[in-house]
Structure formats: structure tokens, C-alpha cells
Protein backbone atom coordinates (compact mmCIF):
# COMPACT_ATOMS: atom_id res chain seq x y z
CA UNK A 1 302.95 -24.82 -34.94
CA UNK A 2 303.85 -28.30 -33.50
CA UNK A 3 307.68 -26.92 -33.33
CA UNK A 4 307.30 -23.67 -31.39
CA UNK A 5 304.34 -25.06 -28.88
CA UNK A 6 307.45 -28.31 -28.07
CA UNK A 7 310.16 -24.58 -27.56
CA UNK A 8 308.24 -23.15 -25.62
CA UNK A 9 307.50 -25.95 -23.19
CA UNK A 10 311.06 -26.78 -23.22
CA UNK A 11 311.76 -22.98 -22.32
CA UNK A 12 309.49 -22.45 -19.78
CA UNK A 13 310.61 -26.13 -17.83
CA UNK A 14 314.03 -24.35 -18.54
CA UNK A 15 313.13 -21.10 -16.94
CA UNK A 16 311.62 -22.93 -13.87
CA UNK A 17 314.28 -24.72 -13.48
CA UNK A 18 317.04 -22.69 -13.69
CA UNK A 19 316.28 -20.52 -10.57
CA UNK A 20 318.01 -23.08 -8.57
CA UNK A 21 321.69 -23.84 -8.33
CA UNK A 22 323.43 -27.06 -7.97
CA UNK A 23 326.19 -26.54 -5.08
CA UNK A 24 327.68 -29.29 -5.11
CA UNK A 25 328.62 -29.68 -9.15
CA UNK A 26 332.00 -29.40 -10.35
CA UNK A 27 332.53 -26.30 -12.30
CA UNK A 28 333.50 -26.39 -15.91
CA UNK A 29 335.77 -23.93 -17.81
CA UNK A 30 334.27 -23.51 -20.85
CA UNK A 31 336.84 -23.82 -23.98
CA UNK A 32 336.85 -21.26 -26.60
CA UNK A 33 334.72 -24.25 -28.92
CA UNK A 34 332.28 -24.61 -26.10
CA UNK A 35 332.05 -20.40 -25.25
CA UNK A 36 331.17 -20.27 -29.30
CA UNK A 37 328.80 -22.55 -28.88
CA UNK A 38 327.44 -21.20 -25.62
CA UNK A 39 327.15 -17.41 -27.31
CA UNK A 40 324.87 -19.24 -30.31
CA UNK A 41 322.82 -21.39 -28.07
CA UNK A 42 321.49 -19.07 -25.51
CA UNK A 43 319.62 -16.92 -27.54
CA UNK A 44 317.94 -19.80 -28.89
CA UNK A 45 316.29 -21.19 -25.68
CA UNK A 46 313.82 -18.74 -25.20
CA UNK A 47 312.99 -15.78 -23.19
CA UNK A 48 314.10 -15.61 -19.85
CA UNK A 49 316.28 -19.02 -19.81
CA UNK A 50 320.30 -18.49 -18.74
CA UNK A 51 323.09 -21.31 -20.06
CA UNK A 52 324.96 -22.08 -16.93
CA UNK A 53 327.85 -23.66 -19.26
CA UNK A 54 328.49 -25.57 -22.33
CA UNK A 55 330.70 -28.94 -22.80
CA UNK A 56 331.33 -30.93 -25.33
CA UNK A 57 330.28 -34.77 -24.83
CA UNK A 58 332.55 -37.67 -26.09
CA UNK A 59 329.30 -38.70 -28.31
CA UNK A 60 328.13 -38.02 -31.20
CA UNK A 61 329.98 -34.63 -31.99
CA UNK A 62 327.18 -33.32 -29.10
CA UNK A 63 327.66 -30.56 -27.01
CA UNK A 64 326.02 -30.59 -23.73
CA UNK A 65 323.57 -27.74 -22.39
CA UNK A 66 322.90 -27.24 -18.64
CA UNK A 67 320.71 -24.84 -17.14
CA UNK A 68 319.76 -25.71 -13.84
CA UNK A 69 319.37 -28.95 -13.17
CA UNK A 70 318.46 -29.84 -16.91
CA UNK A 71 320.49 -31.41 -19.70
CA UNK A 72 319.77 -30.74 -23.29
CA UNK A 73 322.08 -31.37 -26.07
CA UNK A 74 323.18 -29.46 -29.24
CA UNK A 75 325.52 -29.50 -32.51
CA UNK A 76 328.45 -27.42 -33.22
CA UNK A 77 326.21 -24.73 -35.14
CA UNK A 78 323.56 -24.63 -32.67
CA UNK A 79 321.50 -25.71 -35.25
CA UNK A 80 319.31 -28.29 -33.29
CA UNK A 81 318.44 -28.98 -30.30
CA UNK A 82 318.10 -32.73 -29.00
CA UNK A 83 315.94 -33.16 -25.88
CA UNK A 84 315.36 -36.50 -24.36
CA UNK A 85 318.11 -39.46 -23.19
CA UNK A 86 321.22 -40.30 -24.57
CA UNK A 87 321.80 -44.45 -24.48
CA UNK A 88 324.93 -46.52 -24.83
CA UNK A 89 323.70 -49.50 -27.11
CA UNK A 90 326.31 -51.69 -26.07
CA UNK A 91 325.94 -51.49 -22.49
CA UNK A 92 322.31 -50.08 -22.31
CA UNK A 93 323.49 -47.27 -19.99
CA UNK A 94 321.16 -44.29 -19.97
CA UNK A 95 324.02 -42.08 -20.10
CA UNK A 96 322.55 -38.71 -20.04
CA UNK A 97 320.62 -40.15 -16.50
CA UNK A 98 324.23 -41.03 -14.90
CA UNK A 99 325.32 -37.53 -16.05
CA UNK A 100 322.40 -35.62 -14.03
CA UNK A 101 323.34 -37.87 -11.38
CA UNK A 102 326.75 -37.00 -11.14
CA UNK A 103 326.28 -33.08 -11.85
CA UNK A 104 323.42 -34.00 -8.57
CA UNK A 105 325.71 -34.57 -5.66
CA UNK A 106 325.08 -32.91 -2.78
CA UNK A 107 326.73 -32.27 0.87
CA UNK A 108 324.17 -35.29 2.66
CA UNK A 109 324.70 -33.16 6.18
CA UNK A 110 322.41 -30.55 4.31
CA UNK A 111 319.79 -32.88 3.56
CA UNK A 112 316.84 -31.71 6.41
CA UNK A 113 316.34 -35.33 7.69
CA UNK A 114 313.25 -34.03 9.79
CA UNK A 115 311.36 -34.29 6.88
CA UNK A 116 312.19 -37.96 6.63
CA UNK A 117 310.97 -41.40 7.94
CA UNK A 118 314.00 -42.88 9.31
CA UNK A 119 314.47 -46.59 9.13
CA UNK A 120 317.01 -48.33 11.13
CA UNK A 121 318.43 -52.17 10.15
CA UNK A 122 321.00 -53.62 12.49
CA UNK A 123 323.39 -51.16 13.54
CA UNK A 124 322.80 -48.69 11.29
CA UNK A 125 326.20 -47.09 10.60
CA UNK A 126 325.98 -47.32 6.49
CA UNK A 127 323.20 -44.11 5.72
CA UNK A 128 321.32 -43.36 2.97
CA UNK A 129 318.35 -41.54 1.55
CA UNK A 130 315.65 -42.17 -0.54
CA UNK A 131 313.06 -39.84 -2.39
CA UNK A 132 310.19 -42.27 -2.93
CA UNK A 133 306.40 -42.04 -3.88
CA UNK A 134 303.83 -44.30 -1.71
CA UNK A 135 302.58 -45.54 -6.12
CA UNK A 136 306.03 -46.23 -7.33
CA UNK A 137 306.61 -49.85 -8.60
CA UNK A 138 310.21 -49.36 -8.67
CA UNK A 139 310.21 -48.52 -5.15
CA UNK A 140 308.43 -51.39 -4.32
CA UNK A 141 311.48 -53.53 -5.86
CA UNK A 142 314.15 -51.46 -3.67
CA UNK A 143 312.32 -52.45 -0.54
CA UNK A 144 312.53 -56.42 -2.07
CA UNK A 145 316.71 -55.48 -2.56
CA UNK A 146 317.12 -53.88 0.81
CA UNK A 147 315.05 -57.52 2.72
CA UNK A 148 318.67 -58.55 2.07
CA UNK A 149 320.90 -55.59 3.29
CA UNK A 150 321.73 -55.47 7.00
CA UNK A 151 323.32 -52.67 9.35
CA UNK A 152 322.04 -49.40 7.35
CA UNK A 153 319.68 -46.43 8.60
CA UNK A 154 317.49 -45.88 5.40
CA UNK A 155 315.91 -42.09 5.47
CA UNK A 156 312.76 -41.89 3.10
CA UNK A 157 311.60 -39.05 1.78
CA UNK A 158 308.05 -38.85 0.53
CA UNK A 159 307.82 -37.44 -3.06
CA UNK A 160 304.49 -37.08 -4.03
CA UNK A 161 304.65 -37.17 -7.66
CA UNK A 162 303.20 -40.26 -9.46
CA UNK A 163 299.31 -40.55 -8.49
CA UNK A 164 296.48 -37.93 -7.17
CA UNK A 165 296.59 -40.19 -4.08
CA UNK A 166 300.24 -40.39 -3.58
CA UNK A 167 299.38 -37.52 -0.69
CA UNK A 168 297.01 -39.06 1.12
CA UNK A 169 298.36 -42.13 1.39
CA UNK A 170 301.56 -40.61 2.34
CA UNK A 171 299.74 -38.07 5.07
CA UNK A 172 298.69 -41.76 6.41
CA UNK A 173 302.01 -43.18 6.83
CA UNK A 174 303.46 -40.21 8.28
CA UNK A 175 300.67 -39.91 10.85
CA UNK A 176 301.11 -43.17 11.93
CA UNK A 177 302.12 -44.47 15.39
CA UNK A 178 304.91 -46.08 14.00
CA UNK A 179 305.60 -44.72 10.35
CA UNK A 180 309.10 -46.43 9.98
CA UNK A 181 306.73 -49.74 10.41
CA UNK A 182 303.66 -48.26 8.36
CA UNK A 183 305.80 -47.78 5.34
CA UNK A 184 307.35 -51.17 5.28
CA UNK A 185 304.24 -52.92 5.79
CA UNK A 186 303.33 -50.61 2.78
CA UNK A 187 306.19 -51.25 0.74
CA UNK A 188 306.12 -54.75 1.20
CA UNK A 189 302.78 -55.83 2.25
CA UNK A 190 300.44 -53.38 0.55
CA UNK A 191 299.09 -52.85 4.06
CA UNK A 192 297.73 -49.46 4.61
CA UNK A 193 297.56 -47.72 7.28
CA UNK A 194 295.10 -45.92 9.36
CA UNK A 195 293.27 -42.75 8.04
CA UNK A 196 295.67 -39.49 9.33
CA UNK A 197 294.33 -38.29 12.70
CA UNK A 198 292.59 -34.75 12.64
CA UNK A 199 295.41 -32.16 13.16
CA UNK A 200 298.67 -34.55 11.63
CA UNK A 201 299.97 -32.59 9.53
CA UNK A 202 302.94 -34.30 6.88
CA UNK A 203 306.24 -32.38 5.39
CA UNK A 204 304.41 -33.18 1.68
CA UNK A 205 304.83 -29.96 0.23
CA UNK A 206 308.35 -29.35 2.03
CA UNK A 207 309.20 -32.52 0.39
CA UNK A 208 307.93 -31.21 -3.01
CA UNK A 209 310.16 -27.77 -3.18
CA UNK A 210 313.28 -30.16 -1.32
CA UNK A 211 312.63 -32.31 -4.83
CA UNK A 212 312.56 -29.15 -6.99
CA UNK A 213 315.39 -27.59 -5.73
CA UNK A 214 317.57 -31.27 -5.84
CA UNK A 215 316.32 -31.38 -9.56
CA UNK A 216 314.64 -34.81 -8.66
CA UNK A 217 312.49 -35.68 -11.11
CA UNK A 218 311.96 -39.65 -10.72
CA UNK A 219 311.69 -42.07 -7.67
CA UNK A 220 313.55 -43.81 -6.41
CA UNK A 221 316.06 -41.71 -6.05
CA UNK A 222 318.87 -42.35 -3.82
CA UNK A 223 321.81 -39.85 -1.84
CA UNK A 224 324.64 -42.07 -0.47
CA UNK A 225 326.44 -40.82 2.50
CA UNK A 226 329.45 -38.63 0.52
CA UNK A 227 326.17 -36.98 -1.19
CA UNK A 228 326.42 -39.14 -4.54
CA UNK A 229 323.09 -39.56 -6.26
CA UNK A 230 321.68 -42.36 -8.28
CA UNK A 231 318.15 -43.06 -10.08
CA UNK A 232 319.52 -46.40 -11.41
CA UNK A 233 318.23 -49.78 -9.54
CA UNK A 234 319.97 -52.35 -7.58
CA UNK A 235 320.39 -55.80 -6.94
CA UNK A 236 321.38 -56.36 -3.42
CA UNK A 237 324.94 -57.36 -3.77
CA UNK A 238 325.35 -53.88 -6.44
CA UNK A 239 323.89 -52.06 -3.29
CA UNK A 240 325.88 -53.71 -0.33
CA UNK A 241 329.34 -53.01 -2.36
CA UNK A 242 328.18 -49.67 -2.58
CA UNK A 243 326.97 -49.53 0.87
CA UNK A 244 330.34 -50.94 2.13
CA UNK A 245 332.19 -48.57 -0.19
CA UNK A 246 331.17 -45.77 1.68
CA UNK A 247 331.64 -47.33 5.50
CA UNK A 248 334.26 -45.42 7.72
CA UNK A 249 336.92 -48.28 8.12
């Protein structure tokens, strides 16, 4: 009983998820190993949930399942199904996170910046954005990393995901006079701001289905400026290289 109530949660995140297409991933040609594979797989999953492709991992004899913006793993019989993150022990890399990642990239001129509180430092000509929730402690240690990076425009997102308040205190920030200001003092300070005025009304669920459809499921998560994606932290010289990296000569 266990087994087929932990399928059919799997299937049904699946199904939700598969509705919406990653543009910006490479496609992969499957290999006759990987279409065999594929064929056994799919009509494992569950009702209702479509493979996009199959492809063989350099670990562990896995093969690597995507539909939509998940990643599940398998063996070469289809046999079992391995749900959950895939670590290098001898460099501690969550692997199957820099994977999603990497399959993540988008075009960042698509990205509906509207919908974001925009943050400029010094000039501003390196760009990136941020999904972020107003409760997320790793968030709070980005804003400590980017005290010490200069000449960027920062756009945050507001992902209301981590706490029943997340909203509110979000709706807040948004409403305020200044909310580039409101969410640093936030951030850094734990200074909130003013309740919303009557009538403000904040991009929260916009945000939400934005999230869905970019498959991003943790914050923070950053888009650099040729549409890379990363959920991994930074120290601020790992973040200026990569800043600098990007930066029109």
C-alpha cells in the first residue's frame, strides 16, 4: 500500500508537470539503448504522464527520465525507479540539481521583468534575476554575498512558496513607496515594511504560474543574463567571476 500511494504521487507531480515545455533545453536523440528503455518506462509512470526522452547518465549504469521539468532515474530493465538527488561524494556536488539547472536555461529577454522589483548597484550593466521568498534563509545569505558585488541591476522575483505569510509580507514590500529599498531593509535588516495600502495589488500569483512553468521549485534561484540557471549558493568572488563572465567586453 505504502508503494502504490509513493506512484501515484510521483505520477500525478509528473502529470502536472509535464504540461509545460522547456524551450530553451537542448534536444536529445535518443539511442536505440535509451528508445528501449524509453518504450519500457513509460508505461510504468502512470496514467496520463508522457516521457519527453530518455539518456543514459555516466553514473551508476542510470538512465535518466525527463518529463517536464522533472528528473527521475531508472535501470536498464526499467525495473526501478529512483526518485530523489543524485550526489558526487567526492566533490559533494548535487549532481542531479546542476542537471535541472542546465536542462532550465531560458532566453532572459522572455523573462516579464514587470513582475519584478528591480534593484540597481552602481552602473548596473551585469543583470540578473532572482526567484526569492520574503522566509528564505538562504536568501537572506545572497543578500550578505551581493553587500560585496558592485555595478549589477538585481531583478527579484517574489516566489511565495516557503511560509503561509510569505504573501503578505511580500504584498507589503511590493506596495511600498520604495520596494527596491523595502526589500533590502528586509533582506538585511529584518525591517518590515508598512501594511499594503487598500487597492495595491502584487504580481503573487503571476509569480506563482511564472515559477511553475520555469520548473522552479526552490529559492534562491538565479537566471544570469545568457538565461543560465543556478539553485547553488555563492560566495562573492564565485558570483563576481560569474558576473564578469557574462559582461559585454
Amino acid at each position: 500500500m505504502k508503494t502504490m500511494t509513493t506512484m501515484a504521487r510521483i505520477a500525478a507531480a509528473m502529470a502536472l508537470a509535464a504540461g509545460a515545455a522547456n524551450a530553451a533545453a537542448r534536444p536529445h536523440t535518443e539511442t536505440p539503448d535509451e528508445a528501449r528503455v524509453h518504450k519500457l518506462v513509460e508505461p510504468r509512470m502512470g496514467n496520463n504522464v508522457k516521457v519527453d526522452v530518455v539518456e543514459r547518465t555516466p553514473y551508476g549504469g542510470l538512465y535518466e527520465i525527463r518529463t517536464g521539468g522533472d528528473i527521475f532515474y531508472t535501470d536498464a530493465n526499467a525495473r526501478y525507479m529512483f526518485v530523489g538527488k543524485v550526489v558526487d561524494l567526492g566533490t559533494l556536488q548535487d549532481l542531479t540539481r546542476a542537471r535541472t539547472d542546465e536542462l532550465a536555461a531560458i532566453h532572459f529577454a522572455d523573462l516579464p521583468l514587470e513582475m519584478a522589483i528591480k534593484t540597481v548597484k552602481g552602473n548596473g550593466e551585469r543583470v540578473m534575476a532572482v526567484f526569492e521568498d520574503p522566509n528564505c534563509p538562504y536568501c537572506r545569505k545572497l543578500h550578505e554575498t551581493l553587500r560585496g558585488i558592485d555595478n549589477v541591476t538585481v531583478y527579484t522575483f517574489l516566489l511565495n512558496i516557503l511560509s503561509e505569510d510569505s504573501a503578505a509580507k511580500s504584498k507589503n514590500i511590493w506596495c511600498a513607496t520604495d520596494r527596491s529599498q523595502a526589500w533590502q531593509q528586509w533582506m538585511l535588516e529584518t525591517k518590515a515594511p508598512p501594511a499594503a495600502p487598500a487597492g495595491c495589488i502584487a504580481p503573487g500569483e503571476q509569480v506563482l504560474a511564472l515559477g511553475r512553468k520555469l520548473h522552479v521549485q526552490g529559492t534562491p534561484t538565479i537566471y544570469f543574463a545568457d538565461g543560465s540557471r543556478s539553485g547553488s549558493g555563492f560566495d562573492a568572488a564565485t558570483l563576481e567571476a560569474r558576473l564578469r563572465k557574462l559582461t559585454k567586453p
